[in-house]
Each structure stands twice: as C-alpha cells, then as structure tokens.
PDB file of N, CA and C in Angstrom:
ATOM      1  N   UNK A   1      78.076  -1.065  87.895  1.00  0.00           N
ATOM      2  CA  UNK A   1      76.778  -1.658  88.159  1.00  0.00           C
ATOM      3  C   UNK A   1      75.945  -1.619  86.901  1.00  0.00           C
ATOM      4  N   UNK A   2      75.093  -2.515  86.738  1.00  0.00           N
ATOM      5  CA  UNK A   2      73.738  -2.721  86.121  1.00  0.00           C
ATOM      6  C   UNK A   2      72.432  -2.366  86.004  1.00  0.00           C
ATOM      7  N   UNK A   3      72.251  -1.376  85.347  1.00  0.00           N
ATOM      8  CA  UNK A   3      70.661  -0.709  85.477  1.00  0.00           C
ATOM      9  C   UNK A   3      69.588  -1.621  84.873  1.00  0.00           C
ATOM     10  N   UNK A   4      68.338  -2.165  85.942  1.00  0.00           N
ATOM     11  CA  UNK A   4      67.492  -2.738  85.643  1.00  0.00           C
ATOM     12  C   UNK A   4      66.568  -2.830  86.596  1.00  0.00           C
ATOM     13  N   UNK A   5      65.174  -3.150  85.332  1.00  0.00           N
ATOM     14  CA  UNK A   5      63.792  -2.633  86.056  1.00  0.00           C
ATOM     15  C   UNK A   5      63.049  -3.558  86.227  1.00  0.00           C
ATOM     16  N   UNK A   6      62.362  -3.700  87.670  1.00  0.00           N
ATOM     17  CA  UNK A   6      61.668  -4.874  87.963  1.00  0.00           C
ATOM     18  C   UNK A   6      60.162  -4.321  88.716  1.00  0.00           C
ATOM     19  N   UNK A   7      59.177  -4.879  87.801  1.00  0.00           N
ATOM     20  CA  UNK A   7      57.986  -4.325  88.393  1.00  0.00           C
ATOM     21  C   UNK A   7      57.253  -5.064  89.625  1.00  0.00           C
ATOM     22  N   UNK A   8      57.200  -4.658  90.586  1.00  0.00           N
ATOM     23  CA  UNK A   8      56.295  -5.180  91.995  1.00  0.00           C
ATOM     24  C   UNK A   8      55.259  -4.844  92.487  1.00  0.00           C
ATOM     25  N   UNK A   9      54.583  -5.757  93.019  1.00  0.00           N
ATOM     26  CA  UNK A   9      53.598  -5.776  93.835  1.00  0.00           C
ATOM     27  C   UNK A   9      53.593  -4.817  94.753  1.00  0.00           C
ATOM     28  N   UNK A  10      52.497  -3.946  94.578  1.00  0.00           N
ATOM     29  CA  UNK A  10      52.466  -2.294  95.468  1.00  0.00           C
ATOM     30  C   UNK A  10      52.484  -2.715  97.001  1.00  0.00           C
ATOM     31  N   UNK A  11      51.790  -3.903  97.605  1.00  0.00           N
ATOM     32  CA  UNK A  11      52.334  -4.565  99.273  1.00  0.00           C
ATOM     33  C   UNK A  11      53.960  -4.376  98.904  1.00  0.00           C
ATOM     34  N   UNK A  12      54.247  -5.300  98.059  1.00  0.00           N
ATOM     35  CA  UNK A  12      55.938  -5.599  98.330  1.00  0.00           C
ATOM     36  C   UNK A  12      56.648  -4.313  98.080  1.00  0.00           C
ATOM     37  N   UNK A  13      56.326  -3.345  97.351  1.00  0.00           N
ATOM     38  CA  UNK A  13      56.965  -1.879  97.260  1.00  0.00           C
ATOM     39  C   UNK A  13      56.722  -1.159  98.964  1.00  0.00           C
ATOM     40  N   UNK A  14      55.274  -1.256  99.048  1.00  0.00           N
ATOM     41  CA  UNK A  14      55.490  -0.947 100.375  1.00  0.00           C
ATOM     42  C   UNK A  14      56.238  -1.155 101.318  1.00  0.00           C
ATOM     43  N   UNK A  15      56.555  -2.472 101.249  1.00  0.00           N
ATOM     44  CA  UNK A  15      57.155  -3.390 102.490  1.00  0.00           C
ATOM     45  C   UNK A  15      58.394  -2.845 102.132  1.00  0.00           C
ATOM     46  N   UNK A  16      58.943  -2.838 101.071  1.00  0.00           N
ATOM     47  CA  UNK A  16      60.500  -2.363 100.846  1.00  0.00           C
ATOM     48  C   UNK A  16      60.606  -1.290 101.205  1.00  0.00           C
ATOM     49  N   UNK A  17      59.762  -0.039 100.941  1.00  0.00           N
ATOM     50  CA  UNK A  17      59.925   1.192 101.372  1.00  0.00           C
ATOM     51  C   UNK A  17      59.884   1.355 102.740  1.00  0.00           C
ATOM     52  N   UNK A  18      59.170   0.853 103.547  1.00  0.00           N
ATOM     53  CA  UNK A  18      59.593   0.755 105.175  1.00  0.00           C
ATOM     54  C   UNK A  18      60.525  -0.007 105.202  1.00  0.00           C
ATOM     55  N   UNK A  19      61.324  -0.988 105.132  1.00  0.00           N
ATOM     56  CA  UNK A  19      62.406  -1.677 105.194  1.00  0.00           C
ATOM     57  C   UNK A  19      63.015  -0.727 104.815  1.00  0.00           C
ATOM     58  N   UNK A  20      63.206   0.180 103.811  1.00  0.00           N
ATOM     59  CA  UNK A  20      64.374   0.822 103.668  1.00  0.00           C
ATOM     60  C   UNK A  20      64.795   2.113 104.573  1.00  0.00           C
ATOM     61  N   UNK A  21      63.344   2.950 104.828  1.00  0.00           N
ATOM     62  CA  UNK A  21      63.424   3.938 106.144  1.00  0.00           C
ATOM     63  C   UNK A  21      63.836   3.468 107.155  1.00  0.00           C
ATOM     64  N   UNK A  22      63.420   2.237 108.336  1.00  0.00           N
ATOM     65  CA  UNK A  22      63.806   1.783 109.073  1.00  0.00           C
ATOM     66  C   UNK A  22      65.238   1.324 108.881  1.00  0.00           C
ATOM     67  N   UNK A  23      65.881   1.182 107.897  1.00  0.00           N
ATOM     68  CA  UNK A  23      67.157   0.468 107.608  1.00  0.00           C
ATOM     69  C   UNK A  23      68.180   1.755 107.947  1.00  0.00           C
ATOM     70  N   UNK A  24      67.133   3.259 106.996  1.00  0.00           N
ATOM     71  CA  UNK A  24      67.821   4.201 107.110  1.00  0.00           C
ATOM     72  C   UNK A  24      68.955   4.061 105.835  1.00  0.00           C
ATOM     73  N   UNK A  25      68.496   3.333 104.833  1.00  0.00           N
ATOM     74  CA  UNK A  25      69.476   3.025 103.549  1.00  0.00           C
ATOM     75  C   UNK A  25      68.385   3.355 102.451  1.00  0.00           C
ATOM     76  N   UNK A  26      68.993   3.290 101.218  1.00  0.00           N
ATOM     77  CA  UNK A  26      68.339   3.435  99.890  1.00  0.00           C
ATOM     78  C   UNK A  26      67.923   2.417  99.387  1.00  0.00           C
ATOM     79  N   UNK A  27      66.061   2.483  98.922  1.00  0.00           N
ATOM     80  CA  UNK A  27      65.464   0.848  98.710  1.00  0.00           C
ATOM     81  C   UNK A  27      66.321  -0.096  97.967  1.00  0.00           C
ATOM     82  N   UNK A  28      67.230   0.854  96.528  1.00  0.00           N
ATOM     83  CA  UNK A  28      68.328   0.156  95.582  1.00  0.00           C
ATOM     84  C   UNK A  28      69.624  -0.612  96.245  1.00  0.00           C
ATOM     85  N   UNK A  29      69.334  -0.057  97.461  1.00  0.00           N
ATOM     86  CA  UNK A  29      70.913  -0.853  98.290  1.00  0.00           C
ATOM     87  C   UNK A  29      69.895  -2.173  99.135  1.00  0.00           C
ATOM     88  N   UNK A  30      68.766  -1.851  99.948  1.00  0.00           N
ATOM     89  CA  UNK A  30      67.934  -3.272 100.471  1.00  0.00           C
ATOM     90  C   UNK A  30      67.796  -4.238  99.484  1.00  0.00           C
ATOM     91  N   UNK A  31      67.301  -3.817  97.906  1.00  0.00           N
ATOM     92  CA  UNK A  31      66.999  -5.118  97.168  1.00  0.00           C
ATOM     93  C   UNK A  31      68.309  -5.782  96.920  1.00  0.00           C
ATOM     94  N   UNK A  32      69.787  -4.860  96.798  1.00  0.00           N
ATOM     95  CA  UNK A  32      70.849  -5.241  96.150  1.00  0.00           C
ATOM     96  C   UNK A  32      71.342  -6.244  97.320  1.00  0.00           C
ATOM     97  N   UNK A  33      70.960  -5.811  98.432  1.00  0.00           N
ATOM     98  CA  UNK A  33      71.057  -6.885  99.697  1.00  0.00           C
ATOM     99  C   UNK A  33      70.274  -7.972 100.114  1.00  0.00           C
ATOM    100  N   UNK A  34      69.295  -8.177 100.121  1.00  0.00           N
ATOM    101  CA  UNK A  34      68.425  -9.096  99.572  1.00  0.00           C
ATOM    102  C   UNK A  34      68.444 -10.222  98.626  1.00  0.00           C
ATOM    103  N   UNK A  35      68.833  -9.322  97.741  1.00  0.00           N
ATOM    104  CA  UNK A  35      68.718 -10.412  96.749  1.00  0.00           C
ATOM    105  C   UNK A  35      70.067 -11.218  96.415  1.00  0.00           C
ATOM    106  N   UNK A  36      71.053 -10.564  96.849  1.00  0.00           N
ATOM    107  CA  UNK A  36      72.483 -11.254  97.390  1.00  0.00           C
ATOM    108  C   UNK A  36      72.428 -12.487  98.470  1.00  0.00           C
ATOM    109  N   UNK A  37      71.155 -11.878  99.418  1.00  0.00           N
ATOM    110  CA  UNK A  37      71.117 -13.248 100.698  1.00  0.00           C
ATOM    111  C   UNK A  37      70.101 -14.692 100.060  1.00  0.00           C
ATOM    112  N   UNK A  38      69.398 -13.984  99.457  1.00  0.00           N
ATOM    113  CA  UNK A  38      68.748 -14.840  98.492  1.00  0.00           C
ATOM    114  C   UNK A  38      68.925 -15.656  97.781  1.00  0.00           C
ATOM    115  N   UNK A  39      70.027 -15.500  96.693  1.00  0.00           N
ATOM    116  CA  UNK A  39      70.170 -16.140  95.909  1.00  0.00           C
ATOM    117  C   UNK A  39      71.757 -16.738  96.496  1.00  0.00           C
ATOM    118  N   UNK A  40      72.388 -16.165  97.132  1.00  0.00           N
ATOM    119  CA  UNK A  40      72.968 -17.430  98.042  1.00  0.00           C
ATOM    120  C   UNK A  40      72.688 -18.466  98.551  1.00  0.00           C
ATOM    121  N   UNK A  41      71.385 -18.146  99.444  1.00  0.00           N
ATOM    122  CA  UNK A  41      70.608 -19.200  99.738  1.00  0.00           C
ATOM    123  C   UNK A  41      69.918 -20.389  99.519  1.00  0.00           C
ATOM    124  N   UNK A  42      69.705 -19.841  97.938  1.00  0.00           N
ATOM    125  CA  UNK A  42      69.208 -20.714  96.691  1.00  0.00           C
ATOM    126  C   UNK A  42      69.702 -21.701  96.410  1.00  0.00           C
ATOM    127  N   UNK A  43      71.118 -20.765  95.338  1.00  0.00           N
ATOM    128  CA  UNK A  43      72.350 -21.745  95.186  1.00  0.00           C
ATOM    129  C   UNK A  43      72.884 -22.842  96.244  1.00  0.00           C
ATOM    130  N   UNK A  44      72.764 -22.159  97.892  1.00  0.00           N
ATOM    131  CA  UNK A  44      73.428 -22.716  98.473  1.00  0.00           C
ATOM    132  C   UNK A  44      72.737 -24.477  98.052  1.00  0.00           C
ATOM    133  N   UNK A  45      71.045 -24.232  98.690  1.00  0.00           N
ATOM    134  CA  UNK A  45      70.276 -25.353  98.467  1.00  0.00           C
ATOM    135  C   UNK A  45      70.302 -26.085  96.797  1.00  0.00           C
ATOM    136  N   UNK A  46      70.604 -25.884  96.444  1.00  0.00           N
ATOM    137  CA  UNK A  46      70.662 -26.346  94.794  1.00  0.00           C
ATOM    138  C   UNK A  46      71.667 -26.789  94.443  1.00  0.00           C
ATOM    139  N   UNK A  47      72.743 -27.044  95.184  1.00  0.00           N
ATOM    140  CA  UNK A  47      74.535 -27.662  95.230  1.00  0.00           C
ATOM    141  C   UNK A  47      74.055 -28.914  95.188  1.00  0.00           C
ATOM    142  N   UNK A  48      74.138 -30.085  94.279  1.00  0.00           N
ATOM    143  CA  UNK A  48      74.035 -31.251  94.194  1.00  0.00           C
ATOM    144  C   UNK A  48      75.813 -31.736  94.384  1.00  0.00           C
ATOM    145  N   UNK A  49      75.972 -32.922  95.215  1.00  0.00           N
ATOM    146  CA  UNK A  49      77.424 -33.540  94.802  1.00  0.00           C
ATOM    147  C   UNK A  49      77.034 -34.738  94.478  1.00  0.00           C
ATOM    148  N   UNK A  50      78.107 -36.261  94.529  1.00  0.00           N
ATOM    149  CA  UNK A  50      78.370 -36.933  93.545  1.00  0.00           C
ATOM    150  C   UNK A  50      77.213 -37.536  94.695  1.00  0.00           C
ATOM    151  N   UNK A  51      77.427 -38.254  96.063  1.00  0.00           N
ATOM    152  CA  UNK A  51      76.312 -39.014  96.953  1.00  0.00           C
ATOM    153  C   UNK A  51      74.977 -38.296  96.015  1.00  0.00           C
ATOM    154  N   UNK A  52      74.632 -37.329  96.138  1.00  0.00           N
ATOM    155  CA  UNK A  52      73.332 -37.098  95.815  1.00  0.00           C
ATOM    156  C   UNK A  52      72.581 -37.624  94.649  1.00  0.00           C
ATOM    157  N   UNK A  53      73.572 -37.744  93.157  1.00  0.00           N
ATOM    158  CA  UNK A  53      73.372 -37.933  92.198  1.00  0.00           C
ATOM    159  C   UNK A  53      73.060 -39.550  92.589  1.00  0.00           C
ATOM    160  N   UNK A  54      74.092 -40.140  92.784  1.00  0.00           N
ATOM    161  CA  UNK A  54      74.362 -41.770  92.896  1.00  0.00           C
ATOM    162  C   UNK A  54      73.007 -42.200  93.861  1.00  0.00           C
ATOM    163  N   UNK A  55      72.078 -41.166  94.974  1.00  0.00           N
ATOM    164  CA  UNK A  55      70.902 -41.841  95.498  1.00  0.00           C
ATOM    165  C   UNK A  55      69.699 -41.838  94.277  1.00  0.00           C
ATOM    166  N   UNK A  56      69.967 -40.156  93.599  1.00  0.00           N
ATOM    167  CA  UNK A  56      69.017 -40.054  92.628  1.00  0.00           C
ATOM    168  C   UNK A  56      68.953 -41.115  91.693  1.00  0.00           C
ATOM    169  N   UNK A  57      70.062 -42.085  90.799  1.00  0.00           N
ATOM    170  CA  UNK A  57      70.308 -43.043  89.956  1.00  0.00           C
ATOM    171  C   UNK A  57      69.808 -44.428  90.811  1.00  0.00           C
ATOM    172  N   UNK A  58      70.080 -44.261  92.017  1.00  0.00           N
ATOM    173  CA  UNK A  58      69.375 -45.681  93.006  1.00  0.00           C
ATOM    174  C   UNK A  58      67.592 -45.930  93.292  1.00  0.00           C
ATOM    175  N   UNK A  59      67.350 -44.433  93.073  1.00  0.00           N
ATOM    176  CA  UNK A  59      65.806 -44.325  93.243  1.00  0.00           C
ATOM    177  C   UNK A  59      64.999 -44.478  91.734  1.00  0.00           C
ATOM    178  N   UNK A  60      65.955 -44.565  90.606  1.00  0.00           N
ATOM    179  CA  UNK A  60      65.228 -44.756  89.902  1.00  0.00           C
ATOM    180  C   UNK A  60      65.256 -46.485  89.458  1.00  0.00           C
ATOM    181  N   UNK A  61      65.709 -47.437  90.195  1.00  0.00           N
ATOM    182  CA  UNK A  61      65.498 -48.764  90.531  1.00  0.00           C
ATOM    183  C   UNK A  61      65.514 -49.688  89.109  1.00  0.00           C
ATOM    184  N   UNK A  62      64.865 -50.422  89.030  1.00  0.00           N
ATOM    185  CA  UNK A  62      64.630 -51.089  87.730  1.00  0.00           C
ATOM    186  C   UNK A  62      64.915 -50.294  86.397  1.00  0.00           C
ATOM    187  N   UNK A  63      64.552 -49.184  86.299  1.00  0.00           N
ATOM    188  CA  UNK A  63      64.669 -48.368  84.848  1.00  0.00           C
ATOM    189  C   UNK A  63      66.192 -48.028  84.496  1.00  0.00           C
ATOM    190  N   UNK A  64      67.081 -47.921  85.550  1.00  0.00           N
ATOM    191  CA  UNK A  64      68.025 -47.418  85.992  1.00  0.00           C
ATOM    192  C   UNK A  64      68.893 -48.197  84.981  1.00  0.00           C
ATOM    193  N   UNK A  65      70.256 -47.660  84.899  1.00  0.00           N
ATOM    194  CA  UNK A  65      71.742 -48.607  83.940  1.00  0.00           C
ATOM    195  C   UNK A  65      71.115 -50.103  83.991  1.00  0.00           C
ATOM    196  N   UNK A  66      71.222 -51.214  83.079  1.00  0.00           N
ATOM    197  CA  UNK A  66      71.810 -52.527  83.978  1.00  0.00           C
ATOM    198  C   UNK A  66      73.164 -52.109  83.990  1.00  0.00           C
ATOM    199  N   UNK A  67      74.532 -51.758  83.806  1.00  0.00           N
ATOM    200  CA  UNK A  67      75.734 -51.918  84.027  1.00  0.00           C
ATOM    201  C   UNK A  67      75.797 -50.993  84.846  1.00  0.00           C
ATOM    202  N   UNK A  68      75.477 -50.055  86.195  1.00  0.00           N
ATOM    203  CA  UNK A  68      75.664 -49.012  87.237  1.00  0.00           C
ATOM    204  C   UNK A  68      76.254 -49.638  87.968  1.00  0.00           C
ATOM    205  N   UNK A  69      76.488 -50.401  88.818  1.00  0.00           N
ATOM    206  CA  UNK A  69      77.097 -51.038  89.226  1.00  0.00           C
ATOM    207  C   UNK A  69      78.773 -51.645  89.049  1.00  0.00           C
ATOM    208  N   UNK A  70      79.048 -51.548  87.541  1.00  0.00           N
ATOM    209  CA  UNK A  70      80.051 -51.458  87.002  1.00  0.00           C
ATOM    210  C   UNK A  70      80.534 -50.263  86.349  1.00  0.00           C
ATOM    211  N   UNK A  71      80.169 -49.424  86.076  1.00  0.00           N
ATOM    212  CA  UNK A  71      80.126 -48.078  85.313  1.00  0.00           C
ATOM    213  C   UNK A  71      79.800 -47.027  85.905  1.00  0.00           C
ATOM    214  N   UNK A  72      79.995 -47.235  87.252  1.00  0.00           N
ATOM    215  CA  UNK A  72      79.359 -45.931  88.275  1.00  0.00           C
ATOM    216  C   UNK A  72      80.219 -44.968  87.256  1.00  0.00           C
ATOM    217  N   UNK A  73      81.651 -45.003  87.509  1.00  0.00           N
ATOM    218  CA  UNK A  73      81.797 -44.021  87.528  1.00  0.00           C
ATOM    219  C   UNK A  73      81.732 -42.975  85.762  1.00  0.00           C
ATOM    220  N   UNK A  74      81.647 -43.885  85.481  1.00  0.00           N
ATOM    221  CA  UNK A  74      81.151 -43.107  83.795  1.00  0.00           C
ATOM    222  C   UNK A  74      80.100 -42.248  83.939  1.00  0.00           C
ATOM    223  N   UNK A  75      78.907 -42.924  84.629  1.00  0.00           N
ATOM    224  CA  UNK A  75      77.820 -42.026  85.019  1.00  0.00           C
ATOM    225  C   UNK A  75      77.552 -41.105  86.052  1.00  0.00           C
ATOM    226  N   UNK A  76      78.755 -41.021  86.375  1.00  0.00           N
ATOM    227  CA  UNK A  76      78.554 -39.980  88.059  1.00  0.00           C
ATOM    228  C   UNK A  76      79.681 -38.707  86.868  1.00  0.00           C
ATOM    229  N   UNK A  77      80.894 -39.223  86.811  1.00  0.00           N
ATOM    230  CA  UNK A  77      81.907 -38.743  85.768  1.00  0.00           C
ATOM    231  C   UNK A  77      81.916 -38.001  84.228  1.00  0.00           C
ATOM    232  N   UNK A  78      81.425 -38.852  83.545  1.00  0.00           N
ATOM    233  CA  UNK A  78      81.647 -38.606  82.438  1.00  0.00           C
ATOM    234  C   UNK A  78      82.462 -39.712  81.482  1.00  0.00           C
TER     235      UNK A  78
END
C-alpha cells in the first residue's frame, strides 16, 4: 500500500468517524472503500464508445469534417 495525506473538512472527518464506528472498521479501510465505489462509479460514467463519439461529431453540424461521411472511420479510428 500507499501512504498518503488528504486534508478534510472537520463535518466530513466527522461524518467519516461515525461511519467508521458504526461500520465498526478503521476510518483508513471506509475511505479505501469509498473511494474504490467512487471512482468506479466515475469511470464507470466517463466510458465513452465509438456511437457516442460519432453523435458528439454529428452535433457539431456545419463546423464538423466536410468528408465524415466518407472518412468516418479515420475519425472514429485513427
């Protein structure tokens, strides 16, 4: 593991410190859990695939490729 220090908001220390009595665990194991559901969560929402890109390139309309239409896939691709 990784030792590192993160300074908080004395509510949110609070709140962790009852979260962690009630948990009946150590506050270092709630944040390490937490912030695991968290940033899953994140990532999960932040997964772009190829549909998504190809609406984003459609919404930008006029400004957009003239050749997209022929070259999708260069620009979805590479």
């Amino acid at each position: 593991m990784i030792r590192t220090q993160v300074y908080l908001p004395e509510d949110l220390y609070q709140e962790l410190r009852l979260l962690a009595r009630r948990e009946e665990q150590p506050a270092a194991k709630v944040i390490r859990d937490l912030l695991k559901t968290g940033l899953k969560k994140r990532v999960k929402s932040k997964k772009r695939n190829a549909g998504d890109l190809l609406l984003e390139i459609a919404k930008i309309g006029a400004r957009g490729p003239k050749d997209l239409s022929v070259n999708h896939d260069k620009y979805l691709y590479g």
